[in-house]
N, C-alpha and C. Protein backbone atom coordinates (compact mmCIF):
# COMPACT_ATOMS: atom_id res chain seq x y z
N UNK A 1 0.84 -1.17 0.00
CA UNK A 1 0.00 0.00 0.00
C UNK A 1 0.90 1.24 0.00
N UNK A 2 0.36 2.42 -0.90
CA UNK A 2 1.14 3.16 -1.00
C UNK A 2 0.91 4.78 -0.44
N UNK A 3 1.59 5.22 0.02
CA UNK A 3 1.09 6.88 1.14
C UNK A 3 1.03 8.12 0.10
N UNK A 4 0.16 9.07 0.27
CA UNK A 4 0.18 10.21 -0.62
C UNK A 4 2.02 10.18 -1.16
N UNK A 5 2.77 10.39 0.13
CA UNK A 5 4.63 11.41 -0.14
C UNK A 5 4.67 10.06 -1.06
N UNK A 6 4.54 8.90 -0.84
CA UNK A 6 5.17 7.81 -1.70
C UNK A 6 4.65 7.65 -3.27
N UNK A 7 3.81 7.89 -3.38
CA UNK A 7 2.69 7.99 -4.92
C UNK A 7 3.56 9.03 -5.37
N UNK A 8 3.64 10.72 -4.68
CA UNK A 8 4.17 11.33 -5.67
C UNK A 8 5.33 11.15 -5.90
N UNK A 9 6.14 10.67 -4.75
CA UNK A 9 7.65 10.48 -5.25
C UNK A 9 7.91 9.28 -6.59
N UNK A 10 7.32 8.63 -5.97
CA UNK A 10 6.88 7.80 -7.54
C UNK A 10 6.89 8.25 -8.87
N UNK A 11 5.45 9.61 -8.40
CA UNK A 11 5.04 10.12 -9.87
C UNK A 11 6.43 11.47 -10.56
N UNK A 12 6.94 12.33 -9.31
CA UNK A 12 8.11 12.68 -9.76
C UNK A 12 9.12 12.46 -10.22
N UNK A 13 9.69 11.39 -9.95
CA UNK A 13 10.85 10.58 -10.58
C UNK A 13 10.32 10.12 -12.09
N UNK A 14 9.49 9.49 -12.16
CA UNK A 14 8.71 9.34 -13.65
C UNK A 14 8.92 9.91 -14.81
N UNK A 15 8.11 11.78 -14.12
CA UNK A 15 8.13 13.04 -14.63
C UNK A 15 9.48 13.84 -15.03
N UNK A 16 10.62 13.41 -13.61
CA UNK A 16 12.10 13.78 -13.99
C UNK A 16 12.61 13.82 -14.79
N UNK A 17 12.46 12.08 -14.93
CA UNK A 17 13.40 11.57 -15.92
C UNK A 17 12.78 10.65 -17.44
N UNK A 18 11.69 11.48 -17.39
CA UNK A 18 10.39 11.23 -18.91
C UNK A 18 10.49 10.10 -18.79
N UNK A 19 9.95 9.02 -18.16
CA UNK A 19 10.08 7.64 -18.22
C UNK A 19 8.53 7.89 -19.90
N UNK A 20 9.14 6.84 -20.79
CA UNK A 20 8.76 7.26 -22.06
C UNK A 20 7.41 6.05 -22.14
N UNK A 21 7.02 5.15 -21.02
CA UNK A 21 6.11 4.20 -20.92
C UNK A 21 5.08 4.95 -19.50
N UNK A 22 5.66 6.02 -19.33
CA UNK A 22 4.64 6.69 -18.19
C UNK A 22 3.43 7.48 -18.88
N UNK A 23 1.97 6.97 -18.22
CA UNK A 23 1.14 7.67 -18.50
C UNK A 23 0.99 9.32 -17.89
N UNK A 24 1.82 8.92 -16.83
CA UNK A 24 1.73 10.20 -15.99
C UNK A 24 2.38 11.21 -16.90
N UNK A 25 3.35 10.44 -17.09
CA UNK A 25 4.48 11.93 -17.90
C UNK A 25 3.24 12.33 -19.49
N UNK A 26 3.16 11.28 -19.87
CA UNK A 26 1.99 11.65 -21.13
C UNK A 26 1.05 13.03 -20.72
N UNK A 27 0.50 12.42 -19.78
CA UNK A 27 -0.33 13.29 -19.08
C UNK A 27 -0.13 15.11 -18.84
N UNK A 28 1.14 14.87 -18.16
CA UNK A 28 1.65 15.77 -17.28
C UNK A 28 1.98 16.79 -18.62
N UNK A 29 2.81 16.41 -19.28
CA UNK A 29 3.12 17.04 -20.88
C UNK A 29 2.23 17.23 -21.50
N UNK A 30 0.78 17.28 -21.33
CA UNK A 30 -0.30 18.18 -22.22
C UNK A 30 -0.48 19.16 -21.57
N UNK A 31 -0.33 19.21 -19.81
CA UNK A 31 -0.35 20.73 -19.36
C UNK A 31 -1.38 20.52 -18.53
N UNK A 32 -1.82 22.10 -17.49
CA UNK A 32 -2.81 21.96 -16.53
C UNK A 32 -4.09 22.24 -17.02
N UNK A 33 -4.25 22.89 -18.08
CA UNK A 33 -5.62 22.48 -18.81
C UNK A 33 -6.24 20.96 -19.13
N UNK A 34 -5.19 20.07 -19.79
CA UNK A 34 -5.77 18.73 -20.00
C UNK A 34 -5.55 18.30 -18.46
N UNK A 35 -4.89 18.22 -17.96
CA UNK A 35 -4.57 17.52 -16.67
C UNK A 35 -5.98 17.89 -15.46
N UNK A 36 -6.10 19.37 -15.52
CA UNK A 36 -7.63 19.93 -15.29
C UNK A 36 -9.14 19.19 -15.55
N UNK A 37 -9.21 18.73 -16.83
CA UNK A 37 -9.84 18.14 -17.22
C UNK A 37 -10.41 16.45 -16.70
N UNK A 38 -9.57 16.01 -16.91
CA UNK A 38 -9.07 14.97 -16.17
C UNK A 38 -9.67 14.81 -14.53
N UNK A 39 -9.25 16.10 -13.79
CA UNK A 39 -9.32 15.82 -12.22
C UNK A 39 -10.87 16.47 -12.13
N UNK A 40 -11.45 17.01 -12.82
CA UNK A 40 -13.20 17.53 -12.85
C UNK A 40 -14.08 15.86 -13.04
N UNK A 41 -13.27 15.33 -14.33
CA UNK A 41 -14.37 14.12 -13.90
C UNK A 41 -13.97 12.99 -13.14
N UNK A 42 -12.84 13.13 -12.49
CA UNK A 42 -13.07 11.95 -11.32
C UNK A 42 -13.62 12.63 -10.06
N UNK A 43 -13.75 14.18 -10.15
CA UNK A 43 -14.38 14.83 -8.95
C UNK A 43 -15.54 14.50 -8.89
N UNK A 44 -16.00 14.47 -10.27
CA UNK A 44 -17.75 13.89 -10.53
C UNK A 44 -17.88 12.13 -10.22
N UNK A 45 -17.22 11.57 -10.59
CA UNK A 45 -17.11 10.37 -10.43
C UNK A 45 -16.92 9.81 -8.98
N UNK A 46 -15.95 10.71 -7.96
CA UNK A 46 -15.99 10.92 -6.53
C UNK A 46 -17.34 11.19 -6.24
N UNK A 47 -18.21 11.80 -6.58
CA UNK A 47 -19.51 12.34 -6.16
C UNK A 47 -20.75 11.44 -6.14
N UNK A 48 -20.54 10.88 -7.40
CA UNK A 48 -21.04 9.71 -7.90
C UNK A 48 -21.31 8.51 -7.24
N UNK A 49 -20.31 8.48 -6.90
CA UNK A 49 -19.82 6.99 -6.44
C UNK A 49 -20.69 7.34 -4.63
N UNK A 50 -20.37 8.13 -4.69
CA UNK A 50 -20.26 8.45 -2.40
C UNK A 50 -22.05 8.07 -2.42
N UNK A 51 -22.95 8.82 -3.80
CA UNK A 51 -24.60 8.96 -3.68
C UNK A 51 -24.82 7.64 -3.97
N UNK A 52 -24.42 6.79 -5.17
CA UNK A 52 -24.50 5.61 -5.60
C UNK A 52 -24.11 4.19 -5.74
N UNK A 53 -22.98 4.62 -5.16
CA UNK A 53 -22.34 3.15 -4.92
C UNK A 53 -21.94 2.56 -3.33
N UNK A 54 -20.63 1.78 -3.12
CA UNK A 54 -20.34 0.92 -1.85
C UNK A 54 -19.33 2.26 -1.51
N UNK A 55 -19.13 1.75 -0.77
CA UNK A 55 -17.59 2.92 0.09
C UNK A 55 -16.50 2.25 -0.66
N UNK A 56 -16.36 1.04 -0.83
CA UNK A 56 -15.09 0.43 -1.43
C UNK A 56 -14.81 1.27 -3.18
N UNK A 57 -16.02 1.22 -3.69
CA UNK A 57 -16.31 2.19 -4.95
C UNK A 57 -15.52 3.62 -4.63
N UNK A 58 -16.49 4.10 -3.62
CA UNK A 58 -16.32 5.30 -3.23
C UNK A 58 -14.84 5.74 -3.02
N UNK A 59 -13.73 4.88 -2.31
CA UNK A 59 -12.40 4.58 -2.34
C UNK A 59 -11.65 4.51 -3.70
N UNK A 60 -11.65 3.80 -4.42
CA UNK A 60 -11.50 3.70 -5.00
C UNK A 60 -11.47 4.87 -6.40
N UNK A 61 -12.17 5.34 -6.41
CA UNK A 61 -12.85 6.73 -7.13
C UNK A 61 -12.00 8.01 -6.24
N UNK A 62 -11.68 7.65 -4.82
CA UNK A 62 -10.49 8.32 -4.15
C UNK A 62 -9.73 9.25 -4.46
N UNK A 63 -8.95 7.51 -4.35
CA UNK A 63 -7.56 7.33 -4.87
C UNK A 63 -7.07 7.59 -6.60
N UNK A 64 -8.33 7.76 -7.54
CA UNK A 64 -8.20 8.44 -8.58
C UNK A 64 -8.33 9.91 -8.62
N UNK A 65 -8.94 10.52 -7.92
CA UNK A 65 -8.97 11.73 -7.16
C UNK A 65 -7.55 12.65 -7.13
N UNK A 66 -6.73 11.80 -6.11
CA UNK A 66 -5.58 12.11 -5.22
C UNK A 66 -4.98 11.84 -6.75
N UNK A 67 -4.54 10.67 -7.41
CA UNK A 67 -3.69 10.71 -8.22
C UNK A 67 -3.63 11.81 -9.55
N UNK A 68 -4.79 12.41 -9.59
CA UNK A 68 -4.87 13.70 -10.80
C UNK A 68 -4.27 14.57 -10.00
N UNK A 69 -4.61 15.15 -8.92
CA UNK A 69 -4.38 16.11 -7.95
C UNK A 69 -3.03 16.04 -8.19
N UNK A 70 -2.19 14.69 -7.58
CA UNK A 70 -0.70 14.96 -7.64
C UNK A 70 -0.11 15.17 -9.36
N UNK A 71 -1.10 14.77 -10.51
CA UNK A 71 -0.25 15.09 -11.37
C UNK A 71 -0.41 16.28 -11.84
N UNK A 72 -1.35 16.90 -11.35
CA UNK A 72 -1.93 18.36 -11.87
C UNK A 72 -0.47 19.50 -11.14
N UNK A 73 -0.22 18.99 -9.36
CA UNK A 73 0.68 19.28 -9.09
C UNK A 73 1.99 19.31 -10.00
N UNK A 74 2.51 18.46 -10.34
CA UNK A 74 3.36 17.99 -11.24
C UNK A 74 3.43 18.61 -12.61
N UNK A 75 1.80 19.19 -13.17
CA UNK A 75 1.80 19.58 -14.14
C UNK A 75 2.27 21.34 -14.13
N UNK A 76 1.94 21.86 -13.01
CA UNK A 76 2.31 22.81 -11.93
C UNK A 76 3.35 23.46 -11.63
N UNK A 77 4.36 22.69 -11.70
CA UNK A 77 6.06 22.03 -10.64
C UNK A 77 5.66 22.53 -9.34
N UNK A 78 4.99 21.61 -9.01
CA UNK A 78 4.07 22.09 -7.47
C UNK A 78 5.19 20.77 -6.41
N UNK A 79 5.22 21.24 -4.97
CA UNK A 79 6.00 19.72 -4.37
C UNK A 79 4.95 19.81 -3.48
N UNK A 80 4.74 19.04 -2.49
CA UNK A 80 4.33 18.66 -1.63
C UNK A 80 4.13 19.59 -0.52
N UNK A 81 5.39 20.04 -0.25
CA UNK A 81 5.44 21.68 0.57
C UNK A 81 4.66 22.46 0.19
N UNK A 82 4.95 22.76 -1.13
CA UNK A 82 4.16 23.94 -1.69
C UNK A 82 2.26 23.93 -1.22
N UNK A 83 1.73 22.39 -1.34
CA UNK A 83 0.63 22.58 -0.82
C UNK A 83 0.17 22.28 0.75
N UNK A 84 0.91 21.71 1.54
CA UNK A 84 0.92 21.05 2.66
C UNK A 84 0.86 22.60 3.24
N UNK A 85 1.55 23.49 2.88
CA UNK A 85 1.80 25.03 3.84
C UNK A 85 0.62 25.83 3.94
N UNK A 86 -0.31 25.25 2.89
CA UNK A 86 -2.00 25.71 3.42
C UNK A 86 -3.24 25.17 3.95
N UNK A 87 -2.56 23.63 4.38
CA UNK A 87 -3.28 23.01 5.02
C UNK A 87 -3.46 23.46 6.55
């Protein structure tokens, strides 16, 4: 199982060093408009899921959540600091 710092360090190193089989980096390289896009419908799909489905759904739909978020970050050059300091 993997922790928010561990996902993005993951997804940064990826992004670093253009791993050329990463969706993330695909991703991340269209920019925060497509990457934007992207994190609106799993927000809907988060919403979705919480009115209509199990919690395990609902999880699940999450953790797709969190993972746009960190690449939107990424799309950004956002770190972890940068958002943690307005929590």
């Amino acid at each position: 199982m993997k922790s928010f710092e561990d996902l993005f360090a993951e997804l940064k190193e990826k992004v670093t060093r253009l791993d050329p089989n990463s969706g993330t980096v695909r991703l991340t390289e269209k920019g925060p408009h497509e990457v934007g896009k992207k994190l609106l419908e799993e927000a809907g799909e988060v919403w979705m899921a919480a009115v209509h489905e199990s919690g395990d759904r609902t999880a699940e739909e999450i953790s797709q959540l969190l993972y746009h978020t960190q690449a939107m970050m990424l799309a950004c050059d956002l770190s972890l600091e940068d958002v943690y300091k307005y929590l």
